[in-house]
C-alpha atoms as a PDB file:
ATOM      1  CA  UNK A   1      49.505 -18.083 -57.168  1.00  0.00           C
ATOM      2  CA  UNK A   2      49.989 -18.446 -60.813  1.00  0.00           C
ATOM      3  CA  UNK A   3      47.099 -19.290 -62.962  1.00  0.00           C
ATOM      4  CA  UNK A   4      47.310 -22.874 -64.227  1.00  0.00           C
ATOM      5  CA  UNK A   5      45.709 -25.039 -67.160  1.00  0.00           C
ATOM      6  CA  UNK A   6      45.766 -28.616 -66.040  1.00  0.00           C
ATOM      7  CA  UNK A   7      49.468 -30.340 -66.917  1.00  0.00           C
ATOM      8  CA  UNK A   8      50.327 -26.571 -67.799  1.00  0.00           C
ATOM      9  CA  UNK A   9      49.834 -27.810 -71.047  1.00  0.00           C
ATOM     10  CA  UNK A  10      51.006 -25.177 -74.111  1.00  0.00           C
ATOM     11  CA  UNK A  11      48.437 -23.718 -76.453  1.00  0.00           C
ATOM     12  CA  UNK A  12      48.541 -26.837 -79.059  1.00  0.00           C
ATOM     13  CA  UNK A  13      47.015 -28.955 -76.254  1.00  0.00           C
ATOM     14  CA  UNK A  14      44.912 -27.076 -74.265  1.00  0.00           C
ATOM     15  CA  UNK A  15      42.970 -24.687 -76.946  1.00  0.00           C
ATOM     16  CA  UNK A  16      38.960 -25.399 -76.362  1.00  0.00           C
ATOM     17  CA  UNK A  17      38.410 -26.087 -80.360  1.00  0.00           C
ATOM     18  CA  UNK A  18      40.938 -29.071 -80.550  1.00  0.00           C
ATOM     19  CA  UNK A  19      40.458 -30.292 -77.215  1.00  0.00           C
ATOM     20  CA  UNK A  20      38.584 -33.401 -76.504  1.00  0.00           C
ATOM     21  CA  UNK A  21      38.357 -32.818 -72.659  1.00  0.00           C
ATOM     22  CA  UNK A  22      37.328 -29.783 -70.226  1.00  0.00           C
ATOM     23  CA  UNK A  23      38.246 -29.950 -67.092  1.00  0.00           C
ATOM     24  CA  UNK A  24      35.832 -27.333 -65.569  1.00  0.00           C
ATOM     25  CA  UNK A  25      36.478 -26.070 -62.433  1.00  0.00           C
ATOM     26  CA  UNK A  26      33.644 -25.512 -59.259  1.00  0.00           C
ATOM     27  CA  UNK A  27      35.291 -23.850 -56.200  1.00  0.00           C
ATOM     28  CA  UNK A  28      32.507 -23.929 -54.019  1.00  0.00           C
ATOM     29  CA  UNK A  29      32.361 -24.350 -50.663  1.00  0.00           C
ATOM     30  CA  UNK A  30      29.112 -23.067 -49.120  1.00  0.00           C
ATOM     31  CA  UNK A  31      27.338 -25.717 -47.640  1.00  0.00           C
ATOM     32  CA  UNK A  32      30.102 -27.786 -46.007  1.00  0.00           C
ATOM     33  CA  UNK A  33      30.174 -27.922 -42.222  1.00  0.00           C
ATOM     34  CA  UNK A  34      33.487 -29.133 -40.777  1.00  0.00           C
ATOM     35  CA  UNK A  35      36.567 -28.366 -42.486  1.00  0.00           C
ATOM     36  CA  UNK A  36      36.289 -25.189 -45.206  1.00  0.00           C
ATOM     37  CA  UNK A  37      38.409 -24.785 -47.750  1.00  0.00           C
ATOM     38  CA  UNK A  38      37.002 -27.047 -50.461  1.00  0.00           C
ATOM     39  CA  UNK A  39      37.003 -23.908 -52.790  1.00  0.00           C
ATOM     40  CA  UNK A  40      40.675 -23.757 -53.095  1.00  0.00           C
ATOM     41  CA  UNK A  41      40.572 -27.033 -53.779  1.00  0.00           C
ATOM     42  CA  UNK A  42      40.195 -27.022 -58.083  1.00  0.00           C
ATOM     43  CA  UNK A  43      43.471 -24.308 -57.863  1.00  0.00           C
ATOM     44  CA  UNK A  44      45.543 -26.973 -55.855  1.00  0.00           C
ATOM     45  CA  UNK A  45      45.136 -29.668 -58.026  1.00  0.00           C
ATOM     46  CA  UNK A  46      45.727 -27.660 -61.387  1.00  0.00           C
ATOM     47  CA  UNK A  47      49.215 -26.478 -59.314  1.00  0.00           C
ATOM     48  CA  UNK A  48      49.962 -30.030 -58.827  1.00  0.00           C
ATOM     49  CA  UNK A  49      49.051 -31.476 -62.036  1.00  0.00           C
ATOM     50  CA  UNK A  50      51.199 -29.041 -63.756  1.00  0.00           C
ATOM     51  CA  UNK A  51      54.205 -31.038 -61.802  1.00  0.00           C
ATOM     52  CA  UNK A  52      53.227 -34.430 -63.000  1.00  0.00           C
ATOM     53  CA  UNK A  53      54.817 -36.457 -65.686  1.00  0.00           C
ATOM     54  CA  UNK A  54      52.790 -36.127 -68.945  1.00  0.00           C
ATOM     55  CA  UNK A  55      53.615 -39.917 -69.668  1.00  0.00           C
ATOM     56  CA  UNK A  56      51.430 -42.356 -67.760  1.00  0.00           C
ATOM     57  CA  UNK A  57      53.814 -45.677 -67.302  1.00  0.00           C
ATOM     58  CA  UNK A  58      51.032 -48.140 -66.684  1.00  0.00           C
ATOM     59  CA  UNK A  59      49.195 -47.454 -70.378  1.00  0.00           C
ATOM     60  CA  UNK A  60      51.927 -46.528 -72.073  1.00  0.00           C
ATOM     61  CA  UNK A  61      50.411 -43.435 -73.016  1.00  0.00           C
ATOM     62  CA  UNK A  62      50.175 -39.300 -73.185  1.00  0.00           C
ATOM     63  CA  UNK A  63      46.334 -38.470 -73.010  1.00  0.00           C
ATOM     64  CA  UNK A  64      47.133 -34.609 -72.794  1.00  0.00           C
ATOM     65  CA  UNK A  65      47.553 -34.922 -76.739  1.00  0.00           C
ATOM     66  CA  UNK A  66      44.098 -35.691 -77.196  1.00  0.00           C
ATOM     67  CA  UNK A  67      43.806 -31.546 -75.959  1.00  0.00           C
ATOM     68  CA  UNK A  68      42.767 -30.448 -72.774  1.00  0.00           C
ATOM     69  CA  UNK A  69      40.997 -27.163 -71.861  1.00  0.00           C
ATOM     70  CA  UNK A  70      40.563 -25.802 -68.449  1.00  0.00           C
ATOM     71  CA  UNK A  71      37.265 -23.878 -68.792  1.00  0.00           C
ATOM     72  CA  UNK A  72      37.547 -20.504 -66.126  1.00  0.00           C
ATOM     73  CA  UNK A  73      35.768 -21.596 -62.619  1.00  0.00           C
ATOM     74  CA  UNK A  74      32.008 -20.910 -61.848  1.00  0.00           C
ATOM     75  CA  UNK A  75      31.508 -17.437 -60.317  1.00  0.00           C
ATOM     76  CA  UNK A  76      28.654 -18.340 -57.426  1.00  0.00           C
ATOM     77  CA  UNK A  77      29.882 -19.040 -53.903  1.00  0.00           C
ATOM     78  CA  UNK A  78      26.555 -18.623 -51.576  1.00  0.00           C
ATOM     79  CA  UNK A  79      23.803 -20.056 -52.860  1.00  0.00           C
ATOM     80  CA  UNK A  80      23.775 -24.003 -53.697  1.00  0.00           C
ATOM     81  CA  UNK A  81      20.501 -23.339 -55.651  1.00  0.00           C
ATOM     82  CA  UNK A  82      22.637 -20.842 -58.057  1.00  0.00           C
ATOM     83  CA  UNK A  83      25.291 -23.319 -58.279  1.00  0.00           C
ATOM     84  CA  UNK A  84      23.697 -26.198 -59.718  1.00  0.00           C
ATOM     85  CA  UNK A  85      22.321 -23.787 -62.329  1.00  0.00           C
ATOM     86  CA  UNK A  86      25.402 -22.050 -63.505  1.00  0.00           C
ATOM     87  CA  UNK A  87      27.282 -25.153 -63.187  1.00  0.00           C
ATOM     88  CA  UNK A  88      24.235 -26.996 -65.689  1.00  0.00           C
ATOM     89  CA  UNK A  89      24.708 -24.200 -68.052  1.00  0.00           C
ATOM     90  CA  UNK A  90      28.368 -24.662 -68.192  1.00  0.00           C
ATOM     91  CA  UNK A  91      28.660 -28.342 -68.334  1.00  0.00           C
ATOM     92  CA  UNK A  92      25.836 -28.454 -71.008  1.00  0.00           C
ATOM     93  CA  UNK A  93      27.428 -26.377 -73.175  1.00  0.00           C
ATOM     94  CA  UNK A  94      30.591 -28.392 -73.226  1.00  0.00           C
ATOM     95  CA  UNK A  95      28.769 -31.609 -73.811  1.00  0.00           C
ATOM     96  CA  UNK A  96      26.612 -30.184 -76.845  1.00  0.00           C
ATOM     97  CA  UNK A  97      30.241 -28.970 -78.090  1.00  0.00           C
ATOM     98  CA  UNK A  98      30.966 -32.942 -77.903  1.00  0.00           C
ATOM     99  CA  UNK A  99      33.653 -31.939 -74.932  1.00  0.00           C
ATOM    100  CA  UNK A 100      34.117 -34.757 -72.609  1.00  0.00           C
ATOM    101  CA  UNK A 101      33.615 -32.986 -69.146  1.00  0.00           C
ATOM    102  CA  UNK A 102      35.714 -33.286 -65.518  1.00  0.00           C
ATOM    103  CA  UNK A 103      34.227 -31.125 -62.850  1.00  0.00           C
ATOM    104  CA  UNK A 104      36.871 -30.087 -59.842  1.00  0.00           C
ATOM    105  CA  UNK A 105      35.058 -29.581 -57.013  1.00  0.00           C
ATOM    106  CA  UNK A 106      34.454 -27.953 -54.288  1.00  0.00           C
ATOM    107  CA  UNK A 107      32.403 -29.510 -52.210  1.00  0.00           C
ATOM    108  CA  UNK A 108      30.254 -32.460 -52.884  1.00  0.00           C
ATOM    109  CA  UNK A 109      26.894 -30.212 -53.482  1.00  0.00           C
ATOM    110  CA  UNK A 110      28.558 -29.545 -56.891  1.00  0.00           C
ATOM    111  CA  UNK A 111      28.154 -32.691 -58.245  1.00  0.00           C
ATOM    112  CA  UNK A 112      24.397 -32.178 -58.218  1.00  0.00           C
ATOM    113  CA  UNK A 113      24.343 -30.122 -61.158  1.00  0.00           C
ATOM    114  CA  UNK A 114      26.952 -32.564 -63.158  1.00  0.00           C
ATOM    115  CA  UNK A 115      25.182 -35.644 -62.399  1.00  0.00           C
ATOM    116  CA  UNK A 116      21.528 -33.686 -63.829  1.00  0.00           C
ATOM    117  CA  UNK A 117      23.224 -32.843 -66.884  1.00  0.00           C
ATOM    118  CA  UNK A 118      24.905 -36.099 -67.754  1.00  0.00           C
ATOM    119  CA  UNK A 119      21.683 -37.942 -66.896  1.00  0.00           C
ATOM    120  CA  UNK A 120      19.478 -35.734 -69.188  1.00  0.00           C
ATOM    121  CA  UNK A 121      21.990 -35.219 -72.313  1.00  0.00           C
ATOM    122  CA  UNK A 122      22.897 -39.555 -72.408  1.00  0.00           C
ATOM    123  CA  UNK A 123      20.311 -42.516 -72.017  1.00  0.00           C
ATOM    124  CA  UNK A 124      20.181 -44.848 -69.747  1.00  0.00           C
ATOM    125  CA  UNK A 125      22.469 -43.328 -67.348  1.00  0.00           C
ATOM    126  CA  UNK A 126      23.544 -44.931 -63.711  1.00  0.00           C
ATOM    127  CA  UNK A 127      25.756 -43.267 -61.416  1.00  0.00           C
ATOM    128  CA  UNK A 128      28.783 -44.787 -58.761  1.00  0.00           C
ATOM    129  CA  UNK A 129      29.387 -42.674 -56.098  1.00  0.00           C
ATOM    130  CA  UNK A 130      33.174 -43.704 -54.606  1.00  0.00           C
ATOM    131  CA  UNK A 131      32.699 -41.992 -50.648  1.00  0.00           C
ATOM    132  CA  UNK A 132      32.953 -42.644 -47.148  1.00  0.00           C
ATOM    133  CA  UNK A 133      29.537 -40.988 -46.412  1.00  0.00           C
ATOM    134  CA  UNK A 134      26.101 -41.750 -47.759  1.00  0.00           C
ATOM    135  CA  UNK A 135      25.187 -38.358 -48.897  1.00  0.00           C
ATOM    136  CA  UNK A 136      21.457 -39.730 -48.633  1.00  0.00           C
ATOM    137  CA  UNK A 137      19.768 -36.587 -46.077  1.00  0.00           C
ATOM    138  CA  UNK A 138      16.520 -35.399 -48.288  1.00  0.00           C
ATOM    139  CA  UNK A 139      18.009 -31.580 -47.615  1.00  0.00           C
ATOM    140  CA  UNK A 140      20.589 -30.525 -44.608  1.00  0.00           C
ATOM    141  CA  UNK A 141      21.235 -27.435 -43.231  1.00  0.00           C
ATOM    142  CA  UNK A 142      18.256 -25.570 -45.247  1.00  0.00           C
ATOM    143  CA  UNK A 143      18.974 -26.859 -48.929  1.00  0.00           C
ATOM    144  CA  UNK A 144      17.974 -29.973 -50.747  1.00  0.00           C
ATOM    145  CA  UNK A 145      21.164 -29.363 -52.469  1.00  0.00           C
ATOM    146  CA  UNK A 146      23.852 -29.720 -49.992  1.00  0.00           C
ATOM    147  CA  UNK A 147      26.892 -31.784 -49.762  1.00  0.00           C
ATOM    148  CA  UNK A 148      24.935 -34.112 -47.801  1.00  0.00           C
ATOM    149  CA  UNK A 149      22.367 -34.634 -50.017  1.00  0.00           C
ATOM    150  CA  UNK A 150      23.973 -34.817 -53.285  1.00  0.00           C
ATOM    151  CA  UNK A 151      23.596 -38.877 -53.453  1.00  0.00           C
ATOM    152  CA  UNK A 152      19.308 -38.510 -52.841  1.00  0.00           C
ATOM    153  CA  UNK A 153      19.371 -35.870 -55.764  1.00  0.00           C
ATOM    154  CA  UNK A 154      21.321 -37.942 -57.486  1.00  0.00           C
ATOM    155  CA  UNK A 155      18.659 -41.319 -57.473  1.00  0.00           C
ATOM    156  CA  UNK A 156      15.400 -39.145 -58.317  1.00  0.00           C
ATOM    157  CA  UNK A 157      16.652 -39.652 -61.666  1.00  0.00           C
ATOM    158  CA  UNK A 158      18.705 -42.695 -62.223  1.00  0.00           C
ATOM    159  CA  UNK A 159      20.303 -45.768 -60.437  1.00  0.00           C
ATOM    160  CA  UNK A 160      23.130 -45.338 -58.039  1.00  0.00           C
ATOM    161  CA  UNK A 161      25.572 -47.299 -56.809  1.00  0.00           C
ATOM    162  CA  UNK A 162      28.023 -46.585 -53.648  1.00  0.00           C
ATOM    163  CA  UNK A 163      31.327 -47.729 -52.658  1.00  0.00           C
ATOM    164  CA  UNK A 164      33.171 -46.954 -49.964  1.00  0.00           C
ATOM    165  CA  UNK A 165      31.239 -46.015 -47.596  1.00  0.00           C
ATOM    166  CA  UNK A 166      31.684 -45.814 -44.017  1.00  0.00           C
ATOM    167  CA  UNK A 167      29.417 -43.007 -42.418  1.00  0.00           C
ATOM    168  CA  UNK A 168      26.056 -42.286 -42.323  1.00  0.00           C
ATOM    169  CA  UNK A 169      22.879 -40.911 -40.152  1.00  0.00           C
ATOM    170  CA  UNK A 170      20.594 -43.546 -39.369  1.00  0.00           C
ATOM    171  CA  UNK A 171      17.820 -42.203 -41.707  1.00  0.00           C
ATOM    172  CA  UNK A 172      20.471 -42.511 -44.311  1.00  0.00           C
ATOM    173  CA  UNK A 173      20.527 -46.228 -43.229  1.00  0.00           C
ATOM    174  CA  UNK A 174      17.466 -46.900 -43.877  1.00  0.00           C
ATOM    175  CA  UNK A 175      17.588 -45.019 -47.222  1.00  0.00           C
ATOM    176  CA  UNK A 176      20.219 -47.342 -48.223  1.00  0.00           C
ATOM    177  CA  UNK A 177      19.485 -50.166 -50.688  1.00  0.00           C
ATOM    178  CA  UNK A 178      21.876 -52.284 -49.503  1.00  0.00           C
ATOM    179  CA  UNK A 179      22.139 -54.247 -52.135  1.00  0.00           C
ATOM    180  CA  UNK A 180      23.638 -51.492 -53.588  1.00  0.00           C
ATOM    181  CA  UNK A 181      25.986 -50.374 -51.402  1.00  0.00           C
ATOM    182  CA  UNK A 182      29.600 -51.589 -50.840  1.00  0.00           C
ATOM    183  CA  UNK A 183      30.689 -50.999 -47.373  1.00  0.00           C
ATOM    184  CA  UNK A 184      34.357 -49.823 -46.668  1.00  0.00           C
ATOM    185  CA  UNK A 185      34.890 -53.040 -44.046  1.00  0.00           C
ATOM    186  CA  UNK A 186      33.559 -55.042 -46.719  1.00  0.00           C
ATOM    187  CA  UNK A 187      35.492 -54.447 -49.622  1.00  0.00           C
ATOM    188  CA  UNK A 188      39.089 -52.171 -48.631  1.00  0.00           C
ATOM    189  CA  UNK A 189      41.426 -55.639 -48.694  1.00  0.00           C
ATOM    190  CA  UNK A 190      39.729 -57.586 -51.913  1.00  0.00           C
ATOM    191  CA  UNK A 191      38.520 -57.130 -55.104  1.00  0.00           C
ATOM    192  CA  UNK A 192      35.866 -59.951 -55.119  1.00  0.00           C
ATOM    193  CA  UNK A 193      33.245 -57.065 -55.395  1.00  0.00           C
ATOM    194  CA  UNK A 194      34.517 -55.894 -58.508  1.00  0.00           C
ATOM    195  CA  UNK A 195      32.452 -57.570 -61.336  1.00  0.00           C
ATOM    196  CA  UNK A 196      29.772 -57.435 -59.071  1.00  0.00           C
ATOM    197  CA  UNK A 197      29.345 -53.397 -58.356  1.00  0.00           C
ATOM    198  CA  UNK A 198      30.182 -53.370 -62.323  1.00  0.00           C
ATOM    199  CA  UNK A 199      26.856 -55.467 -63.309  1.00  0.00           C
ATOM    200  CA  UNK A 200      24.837 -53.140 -61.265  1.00  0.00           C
ATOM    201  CA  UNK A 201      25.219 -50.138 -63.431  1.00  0.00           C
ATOM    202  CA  UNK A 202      24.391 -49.640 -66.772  1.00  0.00           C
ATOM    203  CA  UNK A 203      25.874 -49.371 -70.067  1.00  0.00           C
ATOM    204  CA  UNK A 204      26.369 -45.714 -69.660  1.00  0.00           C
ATOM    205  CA  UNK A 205      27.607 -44.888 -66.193  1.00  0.00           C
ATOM    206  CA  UNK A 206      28.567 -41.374 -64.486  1.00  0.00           C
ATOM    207  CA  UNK A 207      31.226 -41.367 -61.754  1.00  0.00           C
ATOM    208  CA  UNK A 208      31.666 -39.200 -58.965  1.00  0.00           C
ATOM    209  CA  UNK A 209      34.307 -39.084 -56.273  1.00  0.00           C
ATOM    210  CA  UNK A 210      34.563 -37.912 -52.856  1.00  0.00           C
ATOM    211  CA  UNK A 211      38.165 -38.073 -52.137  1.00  0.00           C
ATOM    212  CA  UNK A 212      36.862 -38.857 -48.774  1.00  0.00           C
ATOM    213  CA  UNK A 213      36.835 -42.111 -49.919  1.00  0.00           C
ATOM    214  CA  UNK A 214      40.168 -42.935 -49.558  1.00  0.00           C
ATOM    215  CA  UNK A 215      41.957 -43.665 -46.354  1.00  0.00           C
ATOM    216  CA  UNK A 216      43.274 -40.532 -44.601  1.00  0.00           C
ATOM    217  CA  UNK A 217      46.396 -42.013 -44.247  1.00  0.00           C
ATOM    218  CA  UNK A 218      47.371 -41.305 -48.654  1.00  0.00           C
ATOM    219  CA  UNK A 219      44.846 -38.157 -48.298  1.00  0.00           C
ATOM    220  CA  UNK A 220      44.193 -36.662 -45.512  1.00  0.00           C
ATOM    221  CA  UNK A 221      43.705 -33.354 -46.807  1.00  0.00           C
ATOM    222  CA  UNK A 222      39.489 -33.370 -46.908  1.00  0.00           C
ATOM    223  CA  UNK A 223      37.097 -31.765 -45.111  1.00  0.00           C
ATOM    224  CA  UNK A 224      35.625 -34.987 -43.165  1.00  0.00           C
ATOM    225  CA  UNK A 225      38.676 -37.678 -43.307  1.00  0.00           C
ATOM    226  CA  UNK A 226      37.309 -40.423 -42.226  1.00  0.00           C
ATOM    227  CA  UNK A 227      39.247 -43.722 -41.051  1.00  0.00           C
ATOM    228  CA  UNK A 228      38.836 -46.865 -42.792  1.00  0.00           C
ATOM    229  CA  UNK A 229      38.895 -45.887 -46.167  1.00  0.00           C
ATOM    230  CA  UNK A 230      40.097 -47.450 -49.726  1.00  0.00           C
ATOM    231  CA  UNK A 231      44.261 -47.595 -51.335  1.00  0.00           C
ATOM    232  CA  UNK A 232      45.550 -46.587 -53.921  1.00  0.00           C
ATOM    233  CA  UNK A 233      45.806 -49.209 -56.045  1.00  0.00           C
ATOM    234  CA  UNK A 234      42.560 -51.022 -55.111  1.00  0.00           C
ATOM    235  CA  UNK A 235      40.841 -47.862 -56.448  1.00  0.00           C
ATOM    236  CA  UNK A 236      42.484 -47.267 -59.675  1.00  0.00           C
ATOM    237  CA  UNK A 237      42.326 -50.938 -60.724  1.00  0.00           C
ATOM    238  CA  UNK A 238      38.656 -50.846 -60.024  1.00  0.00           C
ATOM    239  CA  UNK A 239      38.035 -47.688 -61.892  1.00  0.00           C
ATOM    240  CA  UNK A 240      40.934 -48.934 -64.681  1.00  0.00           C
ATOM    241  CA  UNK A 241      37.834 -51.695 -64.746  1.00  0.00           C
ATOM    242  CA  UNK A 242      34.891 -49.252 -64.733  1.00  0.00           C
ATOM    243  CA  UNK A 243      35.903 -47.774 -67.542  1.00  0.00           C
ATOM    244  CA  UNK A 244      36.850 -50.985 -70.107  1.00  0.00           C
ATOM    245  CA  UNK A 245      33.840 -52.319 -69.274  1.00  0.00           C
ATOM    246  CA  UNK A 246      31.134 -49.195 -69.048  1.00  0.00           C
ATOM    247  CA  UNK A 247      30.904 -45.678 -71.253  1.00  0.00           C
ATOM    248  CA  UNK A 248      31.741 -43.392 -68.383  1.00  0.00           C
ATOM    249  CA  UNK A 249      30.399 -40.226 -69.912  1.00  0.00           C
ATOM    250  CA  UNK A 250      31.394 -38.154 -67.661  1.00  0.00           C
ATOM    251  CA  UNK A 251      32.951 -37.812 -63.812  1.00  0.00           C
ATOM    252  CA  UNK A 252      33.625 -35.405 -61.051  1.00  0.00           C
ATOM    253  CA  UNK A 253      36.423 -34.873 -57.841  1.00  0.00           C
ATOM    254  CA  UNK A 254      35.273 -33.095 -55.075  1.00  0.00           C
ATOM    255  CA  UNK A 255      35.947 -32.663 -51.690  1.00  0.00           C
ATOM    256  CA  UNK A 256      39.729 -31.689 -51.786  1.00  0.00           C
ATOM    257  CA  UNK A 257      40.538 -29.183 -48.811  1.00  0.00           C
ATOM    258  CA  UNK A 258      44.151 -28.637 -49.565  1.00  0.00           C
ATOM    259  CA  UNK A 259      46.954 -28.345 -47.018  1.00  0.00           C
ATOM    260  CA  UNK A 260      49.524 -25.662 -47.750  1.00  0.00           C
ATOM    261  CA  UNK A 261      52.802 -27.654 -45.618  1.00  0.00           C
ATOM    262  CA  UNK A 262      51.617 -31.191 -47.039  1.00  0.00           C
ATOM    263  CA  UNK A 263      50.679 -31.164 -51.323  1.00  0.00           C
ATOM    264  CA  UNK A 264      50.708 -34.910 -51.464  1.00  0.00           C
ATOM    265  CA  UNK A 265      46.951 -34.885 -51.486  1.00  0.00           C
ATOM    266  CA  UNK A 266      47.039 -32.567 -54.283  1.00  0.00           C
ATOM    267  CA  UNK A 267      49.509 -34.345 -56.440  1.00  0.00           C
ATOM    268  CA  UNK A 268      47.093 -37.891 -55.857  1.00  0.00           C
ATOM    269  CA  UNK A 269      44.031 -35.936 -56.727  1.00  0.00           C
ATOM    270  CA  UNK A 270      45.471 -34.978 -59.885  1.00  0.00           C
ATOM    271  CA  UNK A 271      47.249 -38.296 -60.776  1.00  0.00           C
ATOM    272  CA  UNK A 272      44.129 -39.461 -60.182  1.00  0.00           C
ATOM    273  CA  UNK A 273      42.171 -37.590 -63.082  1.00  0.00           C
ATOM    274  CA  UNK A 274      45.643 -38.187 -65.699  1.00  0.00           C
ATOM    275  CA  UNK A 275      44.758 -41.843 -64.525  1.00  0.00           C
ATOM    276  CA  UNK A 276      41.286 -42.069 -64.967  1.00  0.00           C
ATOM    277  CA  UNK A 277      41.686 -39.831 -68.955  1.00  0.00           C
ATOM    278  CA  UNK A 278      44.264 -41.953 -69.674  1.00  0.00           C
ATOM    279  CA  UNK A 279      41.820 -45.505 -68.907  1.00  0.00           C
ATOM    280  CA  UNK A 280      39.351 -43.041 -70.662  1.00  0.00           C
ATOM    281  CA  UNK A 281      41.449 -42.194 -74.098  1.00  0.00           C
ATOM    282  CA  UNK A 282      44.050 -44.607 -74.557  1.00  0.00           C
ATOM    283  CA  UNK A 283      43.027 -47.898 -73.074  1.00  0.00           C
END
């Protein structure tokens, strides 16, 4: 498979000393337990996104000319632990090089080491988790850092909010501030949450997304599809939202688990990050 930056963009665009975005790739897939194949998941989406239209209609706008640079993927695949420190390194790097940073994921564990980073190099940081499952377990499966568990690493060090969600063990239930939580049969067919879930975070605000989130039926290539789930355009005009109204510093994908005789989940995953740079740059 040939190597791609994301749009494919030439050398003008996508050189790291002009760029104002990295998109920064973490194919890891260690601690998931249904469905592997997370890890191919950051090639997939740089394959599709080099098929997309470099024009985004709805903004009117071509965020790939404020430079884009697709770092080269983290090298650890066993151990989560090594992960989240390679991936820190990485990502801090970037920001102290004043990169704005997207993380491809991989599984969700990755987002551990993103969300750390963010939360320690900007104040007052609060973080909105878009998923159908809680992620709340203290540690699963041996690791305080796996997929399941990214969400309770995730509030040890700053406010979270989650939306979408549809799936959880009962201890997670009773982790749950539910105050805090928007629940998939409570908000897929409205946006009367909206302003609410925004006046919950802070100024600053991390995002990460389990494409889980959505409903199988657009993207059913994940590793845990889940019924139930959010649309299309209820998610972007919320996040077209989030970020008017909040400094999203930084955000992460994860949880892609592409299908080699059905790419549509590809192409949305990458639409999705155009969409959410464009909201970013241009709006």
């Amino acid at each position: 498979m040939k190597k791609y930056n994301f749009c494919d963009l030439p050398k003008e665009y996508s050189n790291y000393q002009d760029a104002k975005i990295v998109i920064l790739p973490a194919p890891f897939d260690a601690t998931s337990t249904w469905i592997k194949g997370a890890d191919k998941g950051p090639d997939a989406i740089l394959e599709a996104s080099a098929n997309m239209e470099s024009y985004d209609i709805e903004t009117d706008s071509e965020v790939y000319k404020q430079g884009i640079f697709t770092d080269k993927p983290i090298k650890e695949k066993k151990s989560a632990e090594k992960m989240v420190a390679e991936l820190k390194a990485r990502t801090l790097k970037h920001i102290q090089n004043d990169k704005y940073v997207v993380t491809l994921g991989g599984e969700h564990s990755i987002s551990a080491a993103s969300i750390q980073t963010h939360v320690e190099s900007f104040k007052d940081v609060s973080v909105i988790q878009l998923d159908a499952h809680a992620d709340l377990r203290e540690e699963y499966h041996g690791t305080k850092y796996n997929h399941a568990s990214v969400m309770a690493r995730a509030r040890e060090i700053a406010p979270i909010v989650q939306v979408g969600i549809r799936s959880g063990a009962v201890e997670e239930a009773k982790a749950m501030k539910q105050k805090n939580v928007f629940l998939a049969q409570d908000i897929y067919d409205n946006d009367k949450w909206f302003n609410k879930c925004l006046n919950m975070l802070t100024k600053n605000v991390y995002l990460t997304i389990d494409l889980d989130a959505f409903d199988p039926s657009i993207l059913p290539s994940t590793g845990t599809p889940e019924p139930g789930g959010l649309g299309w355009y209820q998610v972007i005009k919320f996040l077209r939202l989030l970020m008017t109204k909040k400094n999203v510093v930084g955000f992460d994908i994860v949880e892609l688990c592409p299908n080699s005789t059905n790419k549509g989940s590809n192409f949305l995953t990458a639409k999705l990050i155009y969409k959410l740079l464009s909201y970013k740059f241009e709006l």
